[in-house]
N, C-alpha and C. Protein backbone atom coordinates (compact mmCIF):
# COMPACT_ATOMS: atom_id res chain seq x y z
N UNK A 1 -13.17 22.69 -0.29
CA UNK A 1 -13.42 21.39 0.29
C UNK A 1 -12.10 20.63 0.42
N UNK A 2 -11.96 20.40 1.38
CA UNK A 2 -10.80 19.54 2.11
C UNK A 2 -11.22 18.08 2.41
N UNK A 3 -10.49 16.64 2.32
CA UNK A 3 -10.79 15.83 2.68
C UNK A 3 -9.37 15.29 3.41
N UNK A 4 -9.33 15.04 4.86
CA UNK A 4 -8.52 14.29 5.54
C UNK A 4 -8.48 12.34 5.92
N UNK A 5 -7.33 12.21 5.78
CA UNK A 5 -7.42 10.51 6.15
C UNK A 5 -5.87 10.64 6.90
N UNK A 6 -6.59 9.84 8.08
CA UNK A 6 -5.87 9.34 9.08
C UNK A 6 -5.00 7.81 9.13
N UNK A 7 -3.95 7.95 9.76
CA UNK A 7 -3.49 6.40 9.73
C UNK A 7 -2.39 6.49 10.79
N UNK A 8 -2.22 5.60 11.37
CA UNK A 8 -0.78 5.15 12.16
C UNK A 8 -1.12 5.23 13.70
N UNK A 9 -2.22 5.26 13.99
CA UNK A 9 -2.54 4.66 15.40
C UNK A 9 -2.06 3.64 15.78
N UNK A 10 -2.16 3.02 16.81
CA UNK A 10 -2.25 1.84 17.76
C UNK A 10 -1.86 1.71 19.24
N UNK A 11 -1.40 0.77 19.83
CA UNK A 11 -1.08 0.29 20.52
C UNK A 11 0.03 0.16 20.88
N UNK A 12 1.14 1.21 22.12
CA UNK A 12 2.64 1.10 22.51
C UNK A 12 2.50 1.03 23.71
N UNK A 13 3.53 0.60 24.04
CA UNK A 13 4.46 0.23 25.45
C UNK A 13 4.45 1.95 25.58
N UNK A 14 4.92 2.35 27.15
CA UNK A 14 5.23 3.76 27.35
C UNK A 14 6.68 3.93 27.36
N UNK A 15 7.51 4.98 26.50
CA UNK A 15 8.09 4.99 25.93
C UNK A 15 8.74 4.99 24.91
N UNK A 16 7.43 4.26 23.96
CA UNK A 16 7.64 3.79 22.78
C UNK A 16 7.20 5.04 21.99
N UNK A 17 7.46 4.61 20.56
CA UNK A 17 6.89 5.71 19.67
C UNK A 17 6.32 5.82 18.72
N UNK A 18 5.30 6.35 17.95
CA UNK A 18 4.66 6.24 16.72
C UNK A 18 4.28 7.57 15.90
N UNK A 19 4.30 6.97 14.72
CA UNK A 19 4.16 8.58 13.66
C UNK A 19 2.63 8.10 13.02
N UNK A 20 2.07 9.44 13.30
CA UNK A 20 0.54 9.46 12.85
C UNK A 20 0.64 10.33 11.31
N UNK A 21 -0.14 10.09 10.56
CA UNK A 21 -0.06 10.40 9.49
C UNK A 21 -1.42 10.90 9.02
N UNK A 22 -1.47 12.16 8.05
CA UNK A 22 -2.83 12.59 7.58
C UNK A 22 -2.11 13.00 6.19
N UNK A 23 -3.12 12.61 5.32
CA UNK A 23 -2.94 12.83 4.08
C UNK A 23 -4.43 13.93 3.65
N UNK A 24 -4.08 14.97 3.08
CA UNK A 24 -5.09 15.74 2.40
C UNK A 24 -5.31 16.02 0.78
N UNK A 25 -6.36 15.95 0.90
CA UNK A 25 -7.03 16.10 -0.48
C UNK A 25 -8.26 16.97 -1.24
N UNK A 26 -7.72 17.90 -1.85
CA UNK A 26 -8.62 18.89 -2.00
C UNK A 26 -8.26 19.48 -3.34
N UNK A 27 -9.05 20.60 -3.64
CA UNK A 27 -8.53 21.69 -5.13
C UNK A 27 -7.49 23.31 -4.06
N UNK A 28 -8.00 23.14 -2.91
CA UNK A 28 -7.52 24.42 -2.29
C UNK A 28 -6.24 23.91 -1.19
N UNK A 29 -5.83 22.39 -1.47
CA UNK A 29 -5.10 22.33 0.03
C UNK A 29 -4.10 23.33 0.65
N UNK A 30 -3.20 23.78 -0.51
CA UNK A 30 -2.53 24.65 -0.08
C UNK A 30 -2.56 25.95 0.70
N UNK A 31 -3.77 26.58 0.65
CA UNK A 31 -4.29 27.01 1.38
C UNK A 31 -4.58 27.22 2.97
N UNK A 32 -4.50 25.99 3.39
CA UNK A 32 -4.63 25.55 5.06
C UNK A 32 -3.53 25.09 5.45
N UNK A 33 -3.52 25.36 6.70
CA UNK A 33 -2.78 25.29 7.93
C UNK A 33 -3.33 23.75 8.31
N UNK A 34 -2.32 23.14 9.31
CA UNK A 34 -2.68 22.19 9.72
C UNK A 34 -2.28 21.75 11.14
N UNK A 35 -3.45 21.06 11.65
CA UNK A 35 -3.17 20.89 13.60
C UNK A 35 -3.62 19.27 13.47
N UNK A 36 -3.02 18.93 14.64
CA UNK A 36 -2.93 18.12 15.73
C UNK A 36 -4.05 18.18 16.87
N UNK A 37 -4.98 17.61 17.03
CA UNK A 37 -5.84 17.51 18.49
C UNK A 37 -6.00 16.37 19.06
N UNK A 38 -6.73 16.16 20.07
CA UNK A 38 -6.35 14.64 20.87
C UNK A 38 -7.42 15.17 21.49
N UNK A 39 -8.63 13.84 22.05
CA UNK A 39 -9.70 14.06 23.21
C UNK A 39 -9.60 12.51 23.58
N UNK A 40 -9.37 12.16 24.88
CA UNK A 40 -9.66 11.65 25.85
C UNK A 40 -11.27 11.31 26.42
N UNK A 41 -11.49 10.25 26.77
CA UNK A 41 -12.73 10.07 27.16
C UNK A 41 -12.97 10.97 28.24
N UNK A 42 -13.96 11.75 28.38
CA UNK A 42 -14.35 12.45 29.14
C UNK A 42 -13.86 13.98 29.53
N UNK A 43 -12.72 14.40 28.50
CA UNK A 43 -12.40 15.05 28.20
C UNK A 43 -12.23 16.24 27.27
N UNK A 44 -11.63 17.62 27.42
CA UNK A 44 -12.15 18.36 26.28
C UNK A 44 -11.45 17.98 24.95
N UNK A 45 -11.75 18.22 23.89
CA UNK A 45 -10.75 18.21 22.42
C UNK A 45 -9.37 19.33 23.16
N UNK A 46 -8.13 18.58 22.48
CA UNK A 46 -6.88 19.29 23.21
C UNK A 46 -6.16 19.82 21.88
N UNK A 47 -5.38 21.31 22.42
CA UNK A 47 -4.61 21.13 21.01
C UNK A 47 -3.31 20.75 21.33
N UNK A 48 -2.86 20.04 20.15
CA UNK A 48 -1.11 19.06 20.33
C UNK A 48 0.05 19.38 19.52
N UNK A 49 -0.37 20.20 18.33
CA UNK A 49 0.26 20.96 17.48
C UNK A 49 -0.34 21.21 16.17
N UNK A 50 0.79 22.43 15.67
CA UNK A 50 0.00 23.18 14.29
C UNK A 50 1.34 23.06 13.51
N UNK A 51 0.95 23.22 11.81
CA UNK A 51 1.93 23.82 11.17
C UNK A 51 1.38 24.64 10.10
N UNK A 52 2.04 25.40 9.88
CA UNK A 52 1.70 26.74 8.76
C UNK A 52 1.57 25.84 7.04
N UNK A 53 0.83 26.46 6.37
CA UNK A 53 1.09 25.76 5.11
C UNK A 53 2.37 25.47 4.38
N UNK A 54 2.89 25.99 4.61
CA UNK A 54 4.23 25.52 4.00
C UNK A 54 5.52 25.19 4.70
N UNK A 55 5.00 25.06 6.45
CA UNK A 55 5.59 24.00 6.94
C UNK A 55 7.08 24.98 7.73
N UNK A 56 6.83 26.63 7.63
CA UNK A 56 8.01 27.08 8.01
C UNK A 56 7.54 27.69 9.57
N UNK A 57 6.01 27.59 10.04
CA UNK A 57 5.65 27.88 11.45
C UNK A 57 4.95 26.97 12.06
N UNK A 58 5.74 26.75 13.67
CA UNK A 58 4.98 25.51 14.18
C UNK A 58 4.53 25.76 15.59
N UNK A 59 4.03 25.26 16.10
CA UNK A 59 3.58 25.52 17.66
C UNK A 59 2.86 24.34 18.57
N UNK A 60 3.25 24.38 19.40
CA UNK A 60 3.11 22.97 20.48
C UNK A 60 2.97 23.45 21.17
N UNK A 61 1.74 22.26 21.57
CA UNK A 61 1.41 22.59 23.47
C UNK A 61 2.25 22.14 24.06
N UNK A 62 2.36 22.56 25.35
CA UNK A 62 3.33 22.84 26.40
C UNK A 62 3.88 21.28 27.01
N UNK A 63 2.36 20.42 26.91
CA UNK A 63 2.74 18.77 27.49
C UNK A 63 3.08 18.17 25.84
N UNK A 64 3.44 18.52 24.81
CA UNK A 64 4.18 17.47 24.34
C UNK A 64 5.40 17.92 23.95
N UNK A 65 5.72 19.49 24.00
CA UNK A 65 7.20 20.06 23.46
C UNK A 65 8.19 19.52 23.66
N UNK A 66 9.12 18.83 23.12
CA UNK A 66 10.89 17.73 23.57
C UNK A 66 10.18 16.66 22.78
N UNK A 67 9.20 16.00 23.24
CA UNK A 67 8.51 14.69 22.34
C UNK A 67 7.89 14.55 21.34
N UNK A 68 6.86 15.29 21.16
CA UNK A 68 6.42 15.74 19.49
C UNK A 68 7.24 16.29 18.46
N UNK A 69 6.99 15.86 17.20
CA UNK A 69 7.08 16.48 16.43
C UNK A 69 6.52 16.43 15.16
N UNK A 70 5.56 17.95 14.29
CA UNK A 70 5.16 18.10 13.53
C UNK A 70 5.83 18.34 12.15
N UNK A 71 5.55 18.08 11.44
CA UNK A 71 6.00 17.73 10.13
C UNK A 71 5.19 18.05 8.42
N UNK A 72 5.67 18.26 7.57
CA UNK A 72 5.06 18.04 6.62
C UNK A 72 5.32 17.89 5.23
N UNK A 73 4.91 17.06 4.15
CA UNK A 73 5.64 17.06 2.98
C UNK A 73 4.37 17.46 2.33
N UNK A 74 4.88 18.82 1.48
CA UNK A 74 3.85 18.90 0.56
C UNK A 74 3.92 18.81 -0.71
N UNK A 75 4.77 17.50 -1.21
CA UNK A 75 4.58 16.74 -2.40
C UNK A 75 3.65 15.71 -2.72
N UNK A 76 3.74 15.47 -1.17
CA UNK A 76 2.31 13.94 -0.96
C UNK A 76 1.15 14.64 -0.10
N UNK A 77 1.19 16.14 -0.20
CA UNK A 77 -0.13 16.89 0.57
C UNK A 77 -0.49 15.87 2.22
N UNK A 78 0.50 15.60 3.03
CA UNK A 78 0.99 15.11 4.04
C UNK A 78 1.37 15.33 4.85
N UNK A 79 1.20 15.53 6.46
CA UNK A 79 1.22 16.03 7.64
C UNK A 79 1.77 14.69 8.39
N UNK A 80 2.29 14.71 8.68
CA UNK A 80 2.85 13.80 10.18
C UNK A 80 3.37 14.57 11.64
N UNK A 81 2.84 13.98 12.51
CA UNK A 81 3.07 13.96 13.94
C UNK A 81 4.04 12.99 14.70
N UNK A 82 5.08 13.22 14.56
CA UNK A 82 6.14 12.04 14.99
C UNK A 82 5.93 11.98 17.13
N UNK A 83 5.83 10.80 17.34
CA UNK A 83 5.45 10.60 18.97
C UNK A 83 6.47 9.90 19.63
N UNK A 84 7.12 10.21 20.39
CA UNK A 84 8.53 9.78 20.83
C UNK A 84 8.15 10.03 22.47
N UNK A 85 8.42 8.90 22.67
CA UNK A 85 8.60 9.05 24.86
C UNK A 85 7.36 9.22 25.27
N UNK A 86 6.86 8.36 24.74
CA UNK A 86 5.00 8.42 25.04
C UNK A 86 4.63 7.81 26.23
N UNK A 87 3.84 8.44 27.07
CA UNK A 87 3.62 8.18 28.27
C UNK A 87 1.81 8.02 28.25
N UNK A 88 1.47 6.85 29.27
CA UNK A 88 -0.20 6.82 29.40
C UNK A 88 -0.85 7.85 29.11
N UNK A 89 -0.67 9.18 29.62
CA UNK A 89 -1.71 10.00 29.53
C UNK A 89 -1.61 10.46 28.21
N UNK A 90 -0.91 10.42 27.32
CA UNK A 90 -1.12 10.78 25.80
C UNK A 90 -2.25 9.84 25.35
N UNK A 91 -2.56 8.95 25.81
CA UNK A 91 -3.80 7.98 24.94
C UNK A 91 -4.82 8.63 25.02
N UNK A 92 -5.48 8.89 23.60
CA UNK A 92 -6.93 9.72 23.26
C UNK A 92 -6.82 9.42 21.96
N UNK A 93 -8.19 9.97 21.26
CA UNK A 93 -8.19 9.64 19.90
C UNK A 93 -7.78 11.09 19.34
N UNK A 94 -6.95 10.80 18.38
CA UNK A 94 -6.18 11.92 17.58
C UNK A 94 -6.45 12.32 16.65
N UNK A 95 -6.97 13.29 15.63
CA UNK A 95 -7.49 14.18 14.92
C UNK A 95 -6.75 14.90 14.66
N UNK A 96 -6.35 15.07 12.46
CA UNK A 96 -6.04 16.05 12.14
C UNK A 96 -6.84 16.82 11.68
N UNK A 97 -6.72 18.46 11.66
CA UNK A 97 -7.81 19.28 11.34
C UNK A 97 -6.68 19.97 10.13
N UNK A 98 -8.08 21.00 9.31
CA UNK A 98 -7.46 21.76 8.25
C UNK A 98 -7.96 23.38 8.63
N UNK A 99 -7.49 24.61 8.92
CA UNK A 99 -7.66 25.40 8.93
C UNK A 99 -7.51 26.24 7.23
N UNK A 100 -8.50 27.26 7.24
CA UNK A 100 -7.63 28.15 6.12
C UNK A 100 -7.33 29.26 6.09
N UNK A 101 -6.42 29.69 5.68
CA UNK A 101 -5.49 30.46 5.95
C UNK A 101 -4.93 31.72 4.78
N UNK A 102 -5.58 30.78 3.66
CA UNK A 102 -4.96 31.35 2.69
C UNK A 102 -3.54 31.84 2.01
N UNK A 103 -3.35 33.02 1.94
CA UNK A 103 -1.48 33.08 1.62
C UNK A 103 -1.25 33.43 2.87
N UNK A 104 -1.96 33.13 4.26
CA UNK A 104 -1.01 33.51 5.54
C UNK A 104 -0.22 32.46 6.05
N UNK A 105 1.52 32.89 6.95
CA UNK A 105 1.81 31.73 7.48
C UNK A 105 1.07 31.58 8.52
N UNK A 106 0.37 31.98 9.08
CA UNK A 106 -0.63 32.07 10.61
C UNK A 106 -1.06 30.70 10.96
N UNK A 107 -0.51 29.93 11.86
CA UNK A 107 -0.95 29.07 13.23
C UNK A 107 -1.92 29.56 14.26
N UNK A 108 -2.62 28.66 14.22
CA UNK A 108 -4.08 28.71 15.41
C UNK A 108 -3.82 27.90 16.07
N UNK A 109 -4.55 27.74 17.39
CA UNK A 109 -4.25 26.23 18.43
C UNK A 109 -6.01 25.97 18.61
N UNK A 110 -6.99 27.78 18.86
CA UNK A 110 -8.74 26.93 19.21
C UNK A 110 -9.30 25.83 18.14
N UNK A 111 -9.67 24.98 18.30
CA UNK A 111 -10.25 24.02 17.65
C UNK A 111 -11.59 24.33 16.87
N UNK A 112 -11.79 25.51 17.64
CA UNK A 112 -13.51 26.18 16.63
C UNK A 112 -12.87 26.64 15.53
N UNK A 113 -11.74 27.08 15.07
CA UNK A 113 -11.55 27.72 13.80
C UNK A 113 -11.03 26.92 13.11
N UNK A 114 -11.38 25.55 13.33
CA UNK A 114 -10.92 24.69 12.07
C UNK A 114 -12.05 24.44 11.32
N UNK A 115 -11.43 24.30 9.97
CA UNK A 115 -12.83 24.15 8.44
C UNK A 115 -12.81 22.32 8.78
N UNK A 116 -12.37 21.59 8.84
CA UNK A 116 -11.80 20.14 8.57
C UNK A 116 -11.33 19.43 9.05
N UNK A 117 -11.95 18.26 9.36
CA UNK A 117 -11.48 16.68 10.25
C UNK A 117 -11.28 15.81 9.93
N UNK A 118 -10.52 14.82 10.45
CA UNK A 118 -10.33 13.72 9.88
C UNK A 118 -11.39 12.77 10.65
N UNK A 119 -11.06 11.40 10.46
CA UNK A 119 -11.85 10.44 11.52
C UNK A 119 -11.56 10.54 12.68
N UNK A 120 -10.50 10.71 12.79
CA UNK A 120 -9.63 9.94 14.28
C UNK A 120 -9.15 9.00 14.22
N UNK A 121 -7.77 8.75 14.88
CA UNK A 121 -6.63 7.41 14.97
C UNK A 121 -6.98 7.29 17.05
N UNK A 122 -7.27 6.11 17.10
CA UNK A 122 -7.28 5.69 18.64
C UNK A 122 -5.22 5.76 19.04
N UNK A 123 -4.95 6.22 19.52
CA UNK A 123 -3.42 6.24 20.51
C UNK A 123 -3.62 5.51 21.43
N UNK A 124 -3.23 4.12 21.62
CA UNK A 124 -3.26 3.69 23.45
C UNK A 124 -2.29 3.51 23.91
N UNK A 125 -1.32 3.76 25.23
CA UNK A 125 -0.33 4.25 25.65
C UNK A 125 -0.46 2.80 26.75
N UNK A 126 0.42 1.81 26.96
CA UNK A 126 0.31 0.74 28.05
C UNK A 126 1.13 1.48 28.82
N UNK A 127 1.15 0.90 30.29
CA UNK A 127 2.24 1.36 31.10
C UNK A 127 2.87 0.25 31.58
């Protein structure tokens, strides 16, 4: 059992930037892998990035690679998504998930093979 909490949403100018933050809490965290997703109204769940449990494999989709970046400290069992050069169409609500993985470094991007969600942080992007 995994429990995620979200924080660092809001409201930027385009261009601007913000770091989203998920903190996890569990007896197994170490265990899981961790992603990035984003859904848009009317849209499918997207993936935005992953990192391996211990933070040495990462992978990005193709529309945020140069501007994202994934992160993680696992002293504070802590994931961040740093958002730099944010443009309108990044606004969706953002979701960290927990995959497990066990002792693998293995990154996933489908969203069905995640064990674990957070709430969601709203992103709104002005132009």
């Amino acid at each position: 059992q995994v429990q995620l909490v979200e924080s660092g949403g809001g409201l930027v100018q385009a261009g601007g930037s913000l770091r989203l933050s998920c903190a996890a809490s569990g007896r197994t965290v170490s265990s899981y892998a961790t992603g990035w997703f984003r859904q848009a109204p009317g849209k499918e769940r997207e993936f935005v990035a992953a990192i391996s449990r211990s933070g040495g494999n990462i992978y990005y989709a193709d529309s945020v690679k140069g501007r994202f970046t994934i992160s993680r400290d696992n002293a504070k069992n802590t994931v961040y998504l740093q958002m730099n050069s944010l443009k309108p169409e990044d606004t969706a609500v953002y979701y960290c998930a927990a995959d497990f993985v066990g002792l693998s470094r293995t990154v996933r991007v489908g969203p069905e093979v995640y064990d674990y969600w957070g709430q969601g942080t709203q992103v709104t992007v002005s132009s």
